[in-house]
Structure formats: C-alpha cells, structure tokens
Protein backbone atom coordinates (compact mmCIF):
# COMPACT_ATOMS: atom_id res chain seq x y z
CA UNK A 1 -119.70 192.44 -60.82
CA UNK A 2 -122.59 190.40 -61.64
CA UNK A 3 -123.84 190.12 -65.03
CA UNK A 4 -126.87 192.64 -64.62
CA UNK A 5 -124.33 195.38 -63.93
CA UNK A 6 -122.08 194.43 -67.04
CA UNK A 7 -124.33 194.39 -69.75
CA UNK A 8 -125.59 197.86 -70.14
CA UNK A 9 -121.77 198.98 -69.17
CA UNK A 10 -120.81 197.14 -72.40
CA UNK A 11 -123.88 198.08 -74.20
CA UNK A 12 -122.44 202.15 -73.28
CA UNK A 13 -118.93 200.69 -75.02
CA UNK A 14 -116.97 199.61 -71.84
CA UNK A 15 -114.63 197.28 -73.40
CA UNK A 16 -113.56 196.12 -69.64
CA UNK A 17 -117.08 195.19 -69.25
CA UNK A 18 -117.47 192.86 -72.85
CA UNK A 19 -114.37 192.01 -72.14
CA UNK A 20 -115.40 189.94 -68.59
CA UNK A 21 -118.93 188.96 -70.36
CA UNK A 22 -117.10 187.12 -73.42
CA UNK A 23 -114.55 185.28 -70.65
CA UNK A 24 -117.90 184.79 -68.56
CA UNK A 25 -119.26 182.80 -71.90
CA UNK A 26 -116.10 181.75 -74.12
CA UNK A 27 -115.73 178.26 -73.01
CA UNK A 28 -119.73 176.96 -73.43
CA UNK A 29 -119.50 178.98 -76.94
CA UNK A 30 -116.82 177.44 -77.88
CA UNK A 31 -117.98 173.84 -76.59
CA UNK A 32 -120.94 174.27 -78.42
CA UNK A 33 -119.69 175.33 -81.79
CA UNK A 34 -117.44 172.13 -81.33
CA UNK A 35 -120.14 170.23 -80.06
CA UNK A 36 -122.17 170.84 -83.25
CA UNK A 37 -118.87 171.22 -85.96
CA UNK A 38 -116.52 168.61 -84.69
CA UNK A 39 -113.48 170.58 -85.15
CA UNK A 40 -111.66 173.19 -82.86
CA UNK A 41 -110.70 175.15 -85.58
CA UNK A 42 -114.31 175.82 -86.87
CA UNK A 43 -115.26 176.03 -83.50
CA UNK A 44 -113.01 178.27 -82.64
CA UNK A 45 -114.05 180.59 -85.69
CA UNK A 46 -117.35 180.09 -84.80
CA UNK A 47 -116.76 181.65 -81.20
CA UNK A 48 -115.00 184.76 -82.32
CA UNK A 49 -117.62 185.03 -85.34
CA UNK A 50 -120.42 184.87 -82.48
CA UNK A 51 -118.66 187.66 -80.25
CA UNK A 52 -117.92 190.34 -83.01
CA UNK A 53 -121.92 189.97 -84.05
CA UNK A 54 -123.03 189.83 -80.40
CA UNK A 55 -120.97 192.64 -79.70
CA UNK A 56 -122.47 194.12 -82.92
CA UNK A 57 -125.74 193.64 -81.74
CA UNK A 58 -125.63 194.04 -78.05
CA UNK A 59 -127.25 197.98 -78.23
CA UNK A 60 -130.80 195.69 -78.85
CA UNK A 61 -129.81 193.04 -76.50
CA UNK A 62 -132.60 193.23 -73.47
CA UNK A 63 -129.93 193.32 -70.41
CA UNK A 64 -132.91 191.77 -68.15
CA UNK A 65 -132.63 188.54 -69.91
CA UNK A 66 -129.73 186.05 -69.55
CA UNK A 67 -126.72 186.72 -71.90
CA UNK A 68 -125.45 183.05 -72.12
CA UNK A 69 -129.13 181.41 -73.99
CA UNK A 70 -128.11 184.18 -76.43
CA UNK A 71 -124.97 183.94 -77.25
CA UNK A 72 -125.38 180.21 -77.91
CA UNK A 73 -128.23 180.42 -80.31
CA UNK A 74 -125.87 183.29 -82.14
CA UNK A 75 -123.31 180.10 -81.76
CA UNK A 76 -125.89 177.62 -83.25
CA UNK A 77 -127.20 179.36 -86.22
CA UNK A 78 -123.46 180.13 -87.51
CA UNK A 79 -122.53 176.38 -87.13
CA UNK A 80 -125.12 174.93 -89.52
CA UNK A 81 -124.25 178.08 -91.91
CA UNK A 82 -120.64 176.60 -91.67
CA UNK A 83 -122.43 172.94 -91.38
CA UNK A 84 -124.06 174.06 -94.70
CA UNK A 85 -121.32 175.44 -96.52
CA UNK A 86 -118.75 172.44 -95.72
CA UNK A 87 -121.13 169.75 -96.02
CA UNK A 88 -120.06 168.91 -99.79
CA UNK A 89 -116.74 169.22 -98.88
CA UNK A 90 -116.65 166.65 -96.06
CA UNK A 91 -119.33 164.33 -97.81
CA UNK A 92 -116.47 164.15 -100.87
CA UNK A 93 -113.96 163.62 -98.37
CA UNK A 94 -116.34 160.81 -96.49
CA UNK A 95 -116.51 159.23 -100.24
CA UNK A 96 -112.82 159.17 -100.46
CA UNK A 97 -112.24 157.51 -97.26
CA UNK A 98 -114.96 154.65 -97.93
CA UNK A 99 -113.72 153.82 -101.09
CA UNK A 100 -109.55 154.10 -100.18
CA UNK A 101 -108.59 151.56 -97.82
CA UNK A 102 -105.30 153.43 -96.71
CA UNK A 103 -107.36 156.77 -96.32
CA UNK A 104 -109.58 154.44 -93.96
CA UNK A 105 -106.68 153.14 -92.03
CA UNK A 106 -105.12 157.04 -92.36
CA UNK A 107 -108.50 158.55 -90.78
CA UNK A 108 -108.91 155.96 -88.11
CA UNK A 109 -105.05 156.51 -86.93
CA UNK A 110 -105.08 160.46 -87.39
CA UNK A 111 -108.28 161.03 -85.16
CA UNK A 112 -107.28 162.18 -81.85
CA UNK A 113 -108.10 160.35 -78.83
CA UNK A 114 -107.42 160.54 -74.85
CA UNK A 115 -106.66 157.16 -73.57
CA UNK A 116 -108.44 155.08 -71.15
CA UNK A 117 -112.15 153.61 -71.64
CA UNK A 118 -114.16 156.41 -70.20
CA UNK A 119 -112.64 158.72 -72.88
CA UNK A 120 -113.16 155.89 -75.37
CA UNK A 121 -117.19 155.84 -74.22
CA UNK A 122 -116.73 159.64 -74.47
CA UNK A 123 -115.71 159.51 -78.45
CA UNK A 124 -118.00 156.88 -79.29
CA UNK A 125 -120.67 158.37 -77.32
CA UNK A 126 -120.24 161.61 -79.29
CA UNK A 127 -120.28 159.62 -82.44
CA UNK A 128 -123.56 158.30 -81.71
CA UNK A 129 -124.82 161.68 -80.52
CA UNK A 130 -123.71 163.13 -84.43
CA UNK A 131 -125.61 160.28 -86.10
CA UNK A 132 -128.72 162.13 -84.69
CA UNK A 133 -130.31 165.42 -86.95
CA UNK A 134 -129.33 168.39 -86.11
CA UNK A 135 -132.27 169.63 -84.24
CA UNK A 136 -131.75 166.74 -81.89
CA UNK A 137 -127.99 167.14 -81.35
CA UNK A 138 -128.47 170.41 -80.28
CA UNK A 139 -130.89 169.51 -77.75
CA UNK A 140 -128.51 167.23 -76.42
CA UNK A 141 -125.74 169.40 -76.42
CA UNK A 142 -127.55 171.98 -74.68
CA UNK A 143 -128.96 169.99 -71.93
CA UNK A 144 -126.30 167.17 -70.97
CA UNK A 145 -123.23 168.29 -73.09
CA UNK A 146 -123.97 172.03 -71.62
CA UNK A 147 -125.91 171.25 -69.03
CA UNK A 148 -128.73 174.19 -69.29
CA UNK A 149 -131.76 174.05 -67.48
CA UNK A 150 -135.03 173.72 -69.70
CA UNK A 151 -135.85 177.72 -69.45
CA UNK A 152 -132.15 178.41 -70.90
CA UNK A 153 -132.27 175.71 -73.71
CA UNK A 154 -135.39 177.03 -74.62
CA UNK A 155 -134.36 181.08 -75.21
CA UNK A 156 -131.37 179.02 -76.75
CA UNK A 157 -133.31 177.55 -79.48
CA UNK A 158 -136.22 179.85 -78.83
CA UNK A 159 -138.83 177.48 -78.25
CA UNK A 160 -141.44 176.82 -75.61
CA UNK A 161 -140.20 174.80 -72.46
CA UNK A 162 -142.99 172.52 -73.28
CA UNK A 163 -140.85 171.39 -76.15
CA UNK A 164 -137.55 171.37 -75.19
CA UNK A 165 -139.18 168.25 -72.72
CA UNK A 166 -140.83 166.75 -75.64
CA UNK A 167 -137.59 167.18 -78.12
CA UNK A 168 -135.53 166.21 -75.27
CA UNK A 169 -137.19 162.92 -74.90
CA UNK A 170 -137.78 161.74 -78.63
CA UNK A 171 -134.03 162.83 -79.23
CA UNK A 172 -132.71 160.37 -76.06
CA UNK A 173 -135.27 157.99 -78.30
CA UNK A 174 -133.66 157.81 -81.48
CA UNK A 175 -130.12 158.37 -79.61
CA UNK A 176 -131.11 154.78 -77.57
CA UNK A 177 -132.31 152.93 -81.04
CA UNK A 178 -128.88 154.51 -82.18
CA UNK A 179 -126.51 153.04 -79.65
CA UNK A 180 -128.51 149.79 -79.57
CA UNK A 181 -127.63 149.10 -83.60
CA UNK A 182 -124.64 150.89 -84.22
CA UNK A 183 -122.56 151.00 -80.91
CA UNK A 184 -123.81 147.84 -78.85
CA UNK A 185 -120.26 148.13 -77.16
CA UNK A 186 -120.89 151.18 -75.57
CA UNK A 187 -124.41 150.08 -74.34
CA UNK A 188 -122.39 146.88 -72.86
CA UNK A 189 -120.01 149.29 -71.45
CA UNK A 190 -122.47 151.68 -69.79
CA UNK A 191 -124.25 148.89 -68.34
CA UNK A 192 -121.04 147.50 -66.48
C-alpha cells in the first residue's frame, strides 16, 4: 500500500498502518541519528524518541507531503538536544584520554572496526566528516550518507533547495581542506 494510502490510515489510529510507515523509515532514522551521535545506543534512542513524537504529532502531519524529510528533521533536532546535553560529558572524557596514555591505547583498541581497507577509508572517512560543524555534517549525511535528493534534504532541514546546493558545496570545501591536513592517507588512498 503506498505511502499516500497509509498516512491518513495511521493518522485515524491504524496501528497496522504506523506500524508499516515506521519499518518503511526505521533504518535511515536510525542511520541518521548514528550518523550525527556516533553511537548505536543513542541512536537507537533517538529513533524510538523520533517515532513516539511523530506518532504524537502525525494528526498535523500534511499526508500530501513525503513522510521520510520529516521524520529525519524530528531525528536531527533530538540528536543535537542529546549532542547538547552529552557534550560535557564526552569533552571530560576526550580530556581524560589525551592526558592518560593507557586510556589512549584503551580507546584506540576498544573502537570497533570491520576489517579490510575500504572499511578502514569508511571509519576514517567518517572521522573526517565529524571534524566538520554540525550544520555541515548533516548536509553530508543527508545527501551522500542518506542519499536524498536536494528537494528531500531541503524539507529535511527546511531550507530552500537553493541552499542545500550552496551548503552542499562549501561543506565538501572544508571536508577537502579537512582530509588534505588531517587524513592525507585517505586522500592517498582514494586516489589509488
């Protein structure tokens, strides 16, 4: 049943029907909030957080308009609340880790990797990716991470098209000036 026909059934309480819209969106809410947070845990609060206030909301949702642009700005604005509210936790933790040489060693060995070199370009690529501000991650998320189109990234962020190009390309900017200085090895490794 195509999306059209499931949203007002949901909107009329048909949990069959929210049930098939959240499956229809779970995994690029969930990639998102990870996207932005870093951790599956938070992400994974993140997604059910964004369901029980979409579902809380969906009586004022327009059902003419695309559910999934949505659903991931609901996504985005809870991540930097939980962004917000951790980052003095993981700042004291970052502190910690620079001035402990086992908790270095500890954090290096504990993060959790795939093996091979495209997964290795993957992680450092992501890395690189966080280094940028927020308003540029998520446009990078959205558009090659997600893989919207420039009309869903901007009812995502709610912003013109027009600037979703413009953000787009001073984000891929800074991300290039980024991987030149701090991750020349994954430029070298792209380039092969």
């Amino acid at each position: 049943m195509p999306q059209t026909d499931l949203i007002p059934l949901a909107q009329r309480g048909d949990s069959a029907a929210w049930e098939t819209l959240m499956r229809e969106h779970q995994q690029a809410v969930f990639r998102l909030a990870y996207l932005l947070l870093g951790d599956a845990d938070d992400a994974e609060d993140v997604a059910q957080e964004t369901f029980i206030r979409a579902y809380r909301a969906l009586e004022r949702f327009d059902a003419s308009r695309p559910m999934r642009p949505w659903l991931l700005r609901i996504a985005s604005n809870l991540a930097s609340n939980r962004r917000r509210s951790l980052g003095r936790y993981f700042g004291a933790l970052q502190r910690l880790i620079l001035l402990d040489p086992e908790a270095r060693a500890a954090a290096r060995g504990e993060s959790p990797r795939e093996t091979g070199p495209s997964a290795e370009d993957a992680h450092t690529l992501w890395q690189a990716v966080r280094r940028l501000g927020q308003p540029d991650q998520e446009i990078i998320y959205l558009r090659y991470f997600l893989d919207l189109s420039e009309a869903e990234t901007a009812t995502a962020l709610t912003i013109p098209p027009g600037t979703v190009k413009s953000r787009t390309h001073r984000a891929l900017q800074k991300l290039r000036g980024i991987v030149e200085k701090e991750f020349p090895t994954l430029r070298e490794s792209l380039e092969e």
